[in-house]
PDB file of N, CA and C in Angstrom:
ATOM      1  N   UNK A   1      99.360 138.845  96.234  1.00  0.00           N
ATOM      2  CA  UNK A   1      99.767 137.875  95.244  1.00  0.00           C
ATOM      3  C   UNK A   1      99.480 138.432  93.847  1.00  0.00           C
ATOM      4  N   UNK A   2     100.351 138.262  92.806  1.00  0.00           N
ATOM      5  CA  UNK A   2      99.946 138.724  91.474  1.00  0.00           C
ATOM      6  C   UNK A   2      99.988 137.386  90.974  1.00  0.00           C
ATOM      7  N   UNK A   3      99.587 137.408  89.808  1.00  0.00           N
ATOM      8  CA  UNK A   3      99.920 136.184  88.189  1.00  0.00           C
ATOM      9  C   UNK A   3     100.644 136.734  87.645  1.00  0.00           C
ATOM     10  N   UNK A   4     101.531 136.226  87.465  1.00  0.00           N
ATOM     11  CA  UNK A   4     102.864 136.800  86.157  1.00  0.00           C
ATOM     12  C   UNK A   4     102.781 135.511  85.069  1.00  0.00           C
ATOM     13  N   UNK A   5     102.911 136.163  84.326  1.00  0.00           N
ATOM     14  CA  UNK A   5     103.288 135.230  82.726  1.00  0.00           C
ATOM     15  C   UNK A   5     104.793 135.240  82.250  1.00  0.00           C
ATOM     16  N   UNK A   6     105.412 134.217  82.120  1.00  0.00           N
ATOM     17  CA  UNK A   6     106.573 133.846  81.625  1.00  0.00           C
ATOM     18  C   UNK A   6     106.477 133.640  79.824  1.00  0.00           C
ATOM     19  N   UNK A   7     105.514 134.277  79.551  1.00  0.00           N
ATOM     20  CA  UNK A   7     105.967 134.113  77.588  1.00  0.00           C
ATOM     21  C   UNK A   7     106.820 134.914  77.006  1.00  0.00           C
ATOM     22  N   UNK A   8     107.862 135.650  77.680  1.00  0.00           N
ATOM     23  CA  UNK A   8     108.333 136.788  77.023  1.00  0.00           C
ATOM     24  C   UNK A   8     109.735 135.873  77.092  1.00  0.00           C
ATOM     25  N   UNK A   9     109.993 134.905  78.385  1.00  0.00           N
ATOM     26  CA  UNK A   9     110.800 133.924  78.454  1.00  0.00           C
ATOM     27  C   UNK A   9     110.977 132.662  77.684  1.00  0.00           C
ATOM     28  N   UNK A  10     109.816 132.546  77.144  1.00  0.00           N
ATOM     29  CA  UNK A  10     109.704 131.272  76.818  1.00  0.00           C
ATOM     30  C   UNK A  10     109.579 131.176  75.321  1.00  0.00           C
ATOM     31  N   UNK A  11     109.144 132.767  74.655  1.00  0.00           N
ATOM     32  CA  UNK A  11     109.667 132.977  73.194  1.00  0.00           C
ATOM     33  C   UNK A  11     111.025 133.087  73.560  1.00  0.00           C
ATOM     34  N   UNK A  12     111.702 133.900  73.989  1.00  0.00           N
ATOM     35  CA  UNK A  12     113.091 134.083  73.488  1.00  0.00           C
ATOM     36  C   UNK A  12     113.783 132.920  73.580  1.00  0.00           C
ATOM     37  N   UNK A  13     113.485 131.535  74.249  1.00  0.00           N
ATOM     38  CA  UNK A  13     114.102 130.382  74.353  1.00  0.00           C
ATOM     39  C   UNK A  13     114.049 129.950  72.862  1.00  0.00           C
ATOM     40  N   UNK A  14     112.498 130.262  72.611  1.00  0.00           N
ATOM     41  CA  UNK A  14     112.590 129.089  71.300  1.00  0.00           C
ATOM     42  C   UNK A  14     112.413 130.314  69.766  1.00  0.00           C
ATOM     43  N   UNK A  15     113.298 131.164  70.405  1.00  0.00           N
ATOM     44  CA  UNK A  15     113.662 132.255  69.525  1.00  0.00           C
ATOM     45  C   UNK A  15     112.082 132.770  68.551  1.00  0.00           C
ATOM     46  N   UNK A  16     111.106 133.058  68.495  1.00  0.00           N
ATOM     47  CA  UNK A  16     109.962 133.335  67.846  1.00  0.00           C
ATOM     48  C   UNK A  16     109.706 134.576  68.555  1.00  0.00           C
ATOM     49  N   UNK A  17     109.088 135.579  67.734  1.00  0.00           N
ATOM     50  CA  UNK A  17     108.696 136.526  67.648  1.00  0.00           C
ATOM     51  C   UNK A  17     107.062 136.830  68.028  1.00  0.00           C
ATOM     52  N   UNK A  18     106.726 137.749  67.861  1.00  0.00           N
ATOM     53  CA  UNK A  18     105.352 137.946  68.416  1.00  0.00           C
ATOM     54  C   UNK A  18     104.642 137.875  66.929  1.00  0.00           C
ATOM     55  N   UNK A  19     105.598 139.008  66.241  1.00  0.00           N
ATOM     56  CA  UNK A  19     104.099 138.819  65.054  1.00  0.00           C
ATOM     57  C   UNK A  19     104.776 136.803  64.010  1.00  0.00           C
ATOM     58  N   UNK A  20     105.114 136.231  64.251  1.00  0.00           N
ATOM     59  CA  UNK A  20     106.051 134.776  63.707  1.00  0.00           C
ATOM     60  C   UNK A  20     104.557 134.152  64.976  1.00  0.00           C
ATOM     61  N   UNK A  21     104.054 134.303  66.125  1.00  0.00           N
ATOM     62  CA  UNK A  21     103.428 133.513  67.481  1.00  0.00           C
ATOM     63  C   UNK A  21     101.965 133.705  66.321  1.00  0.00           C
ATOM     64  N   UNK A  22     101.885 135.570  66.578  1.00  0.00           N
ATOM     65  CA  UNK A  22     100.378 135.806  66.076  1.00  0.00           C
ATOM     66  C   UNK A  22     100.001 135.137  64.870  1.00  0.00           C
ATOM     67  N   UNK A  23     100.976 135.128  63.814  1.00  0.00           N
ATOM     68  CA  UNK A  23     100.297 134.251  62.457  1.00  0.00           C
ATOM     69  C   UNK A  23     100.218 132.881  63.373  1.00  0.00           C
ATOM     70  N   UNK A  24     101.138 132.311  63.521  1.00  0.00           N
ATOM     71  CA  UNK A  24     101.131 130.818  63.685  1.00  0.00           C
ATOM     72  C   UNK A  24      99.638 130.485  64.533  1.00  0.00           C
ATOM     73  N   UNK A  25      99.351 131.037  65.299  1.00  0.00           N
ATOM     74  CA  UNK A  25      98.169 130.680  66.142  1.00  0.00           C
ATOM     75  C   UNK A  25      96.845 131.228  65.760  1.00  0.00           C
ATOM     76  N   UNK A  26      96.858 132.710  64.565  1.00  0.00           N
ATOM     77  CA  UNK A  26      95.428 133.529  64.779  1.00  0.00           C
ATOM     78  C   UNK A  26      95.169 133.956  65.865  1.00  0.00           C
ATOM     79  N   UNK A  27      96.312 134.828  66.606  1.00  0.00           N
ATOM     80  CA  UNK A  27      95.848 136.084  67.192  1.00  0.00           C
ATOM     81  C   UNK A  27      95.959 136.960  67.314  1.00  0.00           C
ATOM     82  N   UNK A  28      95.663 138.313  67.721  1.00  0.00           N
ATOM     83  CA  UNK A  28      95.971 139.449  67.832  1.00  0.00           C
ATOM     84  C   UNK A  28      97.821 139.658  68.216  1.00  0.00           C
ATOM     85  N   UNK A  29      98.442 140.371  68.184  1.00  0.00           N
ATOM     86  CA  UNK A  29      99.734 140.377  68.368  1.00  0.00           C
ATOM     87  C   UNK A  29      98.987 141.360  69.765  1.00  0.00           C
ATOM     88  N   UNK A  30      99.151 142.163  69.787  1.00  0.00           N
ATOM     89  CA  UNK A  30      98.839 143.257  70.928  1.00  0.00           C
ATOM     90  C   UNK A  30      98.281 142.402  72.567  1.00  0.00           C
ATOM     91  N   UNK A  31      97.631 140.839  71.809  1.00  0.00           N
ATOM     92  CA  UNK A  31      97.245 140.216  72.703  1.00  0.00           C
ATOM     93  C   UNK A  31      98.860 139.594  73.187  1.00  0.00           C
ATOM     94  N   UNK A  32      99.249 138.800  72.563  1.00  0.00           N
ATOM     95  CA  UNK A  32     100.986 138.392  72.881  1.00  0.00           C
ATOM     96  C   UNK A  32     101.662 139.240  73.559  1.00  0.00           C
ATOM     97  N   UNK A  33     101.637 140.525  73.170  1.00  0.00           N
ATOM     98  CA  UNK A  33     102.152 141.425  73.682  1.00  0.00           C
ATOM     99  C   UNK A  33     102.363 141.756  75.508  1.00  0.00           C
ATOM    100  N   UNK A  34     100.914 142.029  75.405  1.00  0.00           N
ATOM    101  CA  UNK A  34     100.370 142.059  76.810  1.00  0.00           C
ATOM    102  C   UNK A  34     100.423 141.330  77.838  1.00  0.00           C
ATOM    103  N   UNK A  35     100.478 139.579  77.373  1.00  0.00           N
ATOM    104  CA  UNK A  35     100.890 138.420  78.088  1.00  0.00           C
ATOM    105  C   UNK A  35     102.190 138.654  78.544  1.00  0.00           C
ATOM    106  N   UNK A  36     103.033 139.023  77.071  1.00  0.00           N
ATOM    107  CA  UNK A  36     105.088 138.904  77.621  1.00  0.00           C
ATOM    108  C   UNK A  36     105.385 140.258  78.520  1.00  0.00           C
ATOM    109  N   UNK A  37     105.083 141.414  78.675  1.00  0.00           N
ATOM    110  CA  UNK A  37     104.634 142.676  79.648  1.00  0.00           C
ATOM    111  C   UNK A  37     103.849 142.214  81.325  1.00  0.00           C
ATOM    112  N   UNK A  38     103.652 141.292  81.008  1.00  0.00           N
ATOM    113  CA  UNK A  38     102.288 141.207  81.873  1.00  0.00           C
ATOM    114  C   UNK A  38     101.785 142.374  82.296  1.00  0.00           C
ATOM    115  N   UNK A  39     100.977 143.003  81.096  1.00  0.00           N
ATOM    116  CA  UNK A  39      99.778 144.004  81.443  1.00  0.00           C
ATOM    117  C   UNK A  39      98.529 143.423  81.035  1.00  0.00           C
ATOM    118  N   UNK A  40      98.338 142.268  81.470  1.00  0.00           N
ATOM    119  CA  UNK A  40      96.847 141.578  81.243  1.00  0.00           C
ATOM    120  C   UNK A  40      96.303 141.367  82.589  1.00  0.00           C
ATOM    121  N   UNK A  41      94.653 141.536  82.167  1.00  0.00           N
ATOM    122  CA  UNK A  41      93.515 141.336  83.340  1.00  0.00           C
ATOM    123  C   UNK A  41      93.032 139.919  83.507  1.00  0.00           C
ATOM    124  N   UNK A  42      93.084 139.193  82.641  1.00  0.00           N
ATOM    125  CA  UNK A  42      92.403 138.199  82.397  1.00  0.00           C
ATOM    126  C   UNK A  42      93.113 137.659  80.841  1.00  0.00           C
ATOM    127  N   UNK A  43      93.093 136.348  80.801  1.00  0.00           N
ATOM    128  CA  UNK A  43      93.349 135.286  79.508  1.00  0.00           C
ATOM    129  C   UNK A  43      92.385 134.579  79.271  1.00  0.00           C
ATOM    130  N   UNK A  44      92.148 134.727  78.061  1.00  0.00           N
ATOM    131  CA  UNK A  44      91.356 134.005  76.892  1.00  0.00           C
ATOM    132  C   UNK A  44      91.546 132.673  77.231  1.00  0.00           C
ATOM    133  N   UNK A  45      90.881 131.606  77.743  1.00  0.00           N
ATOM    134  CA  UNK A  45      91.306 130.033  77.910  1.00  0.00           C
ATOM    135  C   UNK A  45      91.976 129.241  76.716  1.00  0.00           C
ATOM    136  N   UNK A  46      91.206 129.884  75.160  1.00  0.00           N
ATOM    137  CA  UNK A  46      91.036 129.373  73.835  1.00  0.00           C
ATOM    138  C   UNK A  46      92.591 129.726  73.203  1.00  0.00           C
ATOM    139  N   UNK A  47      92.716 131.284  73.865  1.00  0.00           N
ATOM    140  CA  UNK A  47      94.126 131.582  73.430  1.00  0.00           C
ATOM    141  C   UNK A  47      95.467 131.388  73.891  1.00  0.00           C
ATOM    142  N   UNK A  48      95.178 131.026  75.235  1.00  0.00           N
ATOM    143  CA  UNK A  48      96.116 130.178  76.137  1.00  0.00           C
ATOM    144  C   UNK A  48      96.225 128.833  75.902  1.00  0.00           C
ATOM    145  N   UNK A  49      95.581 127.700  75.193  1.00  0.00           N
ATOM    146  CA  UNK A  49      95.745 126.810  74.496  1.00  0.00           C
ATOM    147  C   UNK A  49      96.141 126.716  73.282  1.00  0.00           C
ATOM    148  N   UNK A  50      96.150 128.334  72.638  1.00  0.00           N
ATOM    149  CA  UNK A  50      96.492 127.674  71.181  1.00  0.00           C
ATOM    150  C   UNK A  50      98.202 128.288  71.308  1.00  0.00           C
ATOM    151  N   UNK A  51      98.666 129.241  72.492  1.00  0.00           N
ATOM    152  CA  UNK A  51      99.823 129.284  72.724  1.00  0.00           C
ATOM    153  C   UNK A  51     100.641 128.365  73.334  1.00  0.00           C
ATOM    154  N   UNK A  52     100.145 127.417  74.186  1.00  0.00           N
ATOM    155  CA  UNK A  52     100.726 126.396  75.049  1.00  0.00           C
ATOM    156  C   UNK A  52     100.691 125.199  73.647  1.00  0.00           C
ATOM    157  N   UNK A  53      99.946 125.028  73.116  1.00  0.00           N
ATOM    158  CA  UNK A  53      99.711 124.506  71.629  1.00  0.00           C
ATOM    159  C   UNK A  53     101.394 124.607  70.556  1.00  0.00           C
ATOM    160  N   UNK A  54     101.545 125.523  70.328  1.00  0.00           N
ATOM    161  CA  UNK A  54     102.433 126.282  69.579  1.00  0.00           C
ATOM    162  C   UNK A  54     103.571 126.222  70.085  1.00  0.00           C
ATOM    163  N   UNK A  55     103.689 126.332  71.658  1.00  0.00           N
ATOM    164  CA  UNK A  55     104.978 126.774  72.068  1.00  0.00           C
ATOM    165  C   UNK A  55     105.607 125.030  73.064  1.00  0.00           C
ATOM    166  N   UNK A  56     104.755 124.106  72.807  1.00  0.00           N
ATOM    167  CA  UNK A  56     105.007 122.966  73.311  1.00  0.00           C
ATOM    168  C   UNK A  56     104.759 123.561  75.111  1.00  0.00           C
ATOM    169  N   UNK A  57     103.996 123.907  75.498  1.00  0.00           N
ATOM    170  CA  UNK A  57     104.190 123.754  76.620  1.00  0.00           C
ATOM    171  C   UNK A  57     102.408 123.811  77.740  1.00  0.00           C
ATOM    172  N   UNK A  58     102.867 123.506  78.956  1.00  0.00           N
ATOM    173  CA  UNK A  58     101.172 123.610  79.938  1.00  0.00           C
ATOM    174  C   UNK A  58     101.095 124.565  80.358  1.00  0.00           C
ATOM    175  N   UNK A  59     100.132 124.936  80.536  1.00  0.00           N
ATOM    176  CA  UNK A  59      99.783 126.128  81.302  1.00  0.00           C
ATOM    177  C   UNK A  59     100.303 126.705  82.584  1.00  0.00           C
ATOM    178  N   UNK A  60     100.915 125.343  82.901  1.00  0.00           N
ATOM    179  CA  UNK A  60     101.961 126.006  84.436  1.00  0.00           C
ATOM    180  C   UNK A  60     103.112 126.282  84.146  1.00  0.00           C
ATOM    181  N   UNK A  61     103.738 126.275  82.755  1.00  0.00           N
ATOM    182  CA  UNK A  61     104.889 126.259  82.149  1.00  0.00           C
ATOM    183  C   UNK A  61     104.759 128.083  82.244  1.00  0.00           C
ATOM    184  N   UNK A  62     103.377 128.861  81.415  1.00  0.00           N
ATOM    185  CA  UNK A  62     103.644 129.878  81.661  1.00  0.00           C
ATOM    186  C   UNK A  62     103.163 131.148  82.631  1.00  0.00           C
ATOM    187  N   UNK A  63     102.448 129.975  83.680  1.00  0.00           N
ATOM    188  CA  UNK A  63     102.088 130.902  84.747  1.00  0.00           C
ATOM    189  C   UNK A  63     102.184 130.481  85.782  1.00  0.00           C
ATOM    190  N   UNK A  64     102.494 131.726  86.725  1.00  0.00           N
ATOM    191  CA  UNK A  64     103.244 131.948  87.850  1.00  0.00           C
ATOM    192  C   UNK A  64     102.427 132.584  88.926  1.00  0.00           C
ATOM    193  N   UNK A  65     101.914 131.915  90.536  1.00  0.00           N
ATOM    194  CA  UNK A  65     101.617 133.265  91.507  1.00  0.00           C
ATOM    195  C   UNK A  65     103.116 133.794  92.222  1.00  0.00           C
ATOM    196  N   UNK A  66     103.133 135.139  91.937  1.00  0.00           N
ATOM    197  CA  UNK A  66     104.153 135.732  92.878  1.00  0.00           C
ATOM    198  C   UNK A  66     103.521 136.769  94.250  1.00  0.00           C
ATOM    199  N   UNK A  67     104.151 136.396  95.237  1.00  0.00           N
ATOM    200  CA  UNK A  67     104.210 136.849  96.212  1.00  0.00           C
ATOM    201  C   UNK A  67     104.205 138.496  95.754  1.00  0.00           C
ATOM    202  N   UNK A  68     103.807 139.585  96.691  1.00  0.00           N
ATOM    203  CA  UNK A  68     103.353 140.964  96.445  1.00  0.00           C
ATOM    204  C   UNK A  68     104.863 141.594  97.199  1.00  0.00           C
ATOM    205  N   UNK A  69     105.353 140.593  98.613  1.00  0.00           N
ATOM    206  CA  UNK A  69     106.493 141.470  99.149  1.00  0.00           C
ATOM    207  C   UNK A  69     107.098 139.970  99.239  1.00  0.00           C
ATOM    208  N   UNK A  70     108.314 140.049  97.696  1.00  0.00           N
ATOM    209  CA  UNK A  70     109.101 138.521  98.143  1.00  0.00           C
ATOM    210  C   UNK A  70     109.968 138.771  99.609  1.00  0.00           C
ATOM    211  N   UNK A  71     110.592 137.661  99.630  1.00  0.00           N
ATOM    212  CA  UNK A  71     111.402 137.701 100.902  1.00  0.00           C
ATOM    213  C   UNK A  71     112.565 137.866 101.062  1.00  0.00           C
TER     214      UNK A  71
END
């Protein structure tokens, strides 16, 4: 099973950019980054609220378990 993050989906819906996310919230862009890639180990709880914050949405809005061998 992995976690995948859907923010790379869910900016381009509401058309915003990474460094337009990073001011709006105070965070690292490189951190945004890593979420819409999903090359992250772990999420910040504080920064996952101030994106679900920002982007109108819950936390199941942008995460996902996927299966390792879909079907």
């Amino acid at each position: 099973m992995a976690l995948t993050c859907t923010l790379d989906f869910e900016m381009k819906a509401r058309k915003i950019t990474t460094v337009a996310l990073a001011q709006k919230i105070g965070i690292n862009e490189s951190t945004i980054r890593k979420l819409r890639r999903n090359q992250f180990s772990m999420i910040d709880a504080a920064n996952l609220e101030k994106i679900c914050i920002a982007l109108d949405l819950q936390p199941g809005d942008l995460l996902h378990i996927e299966p390792d061998n879909p079907p």
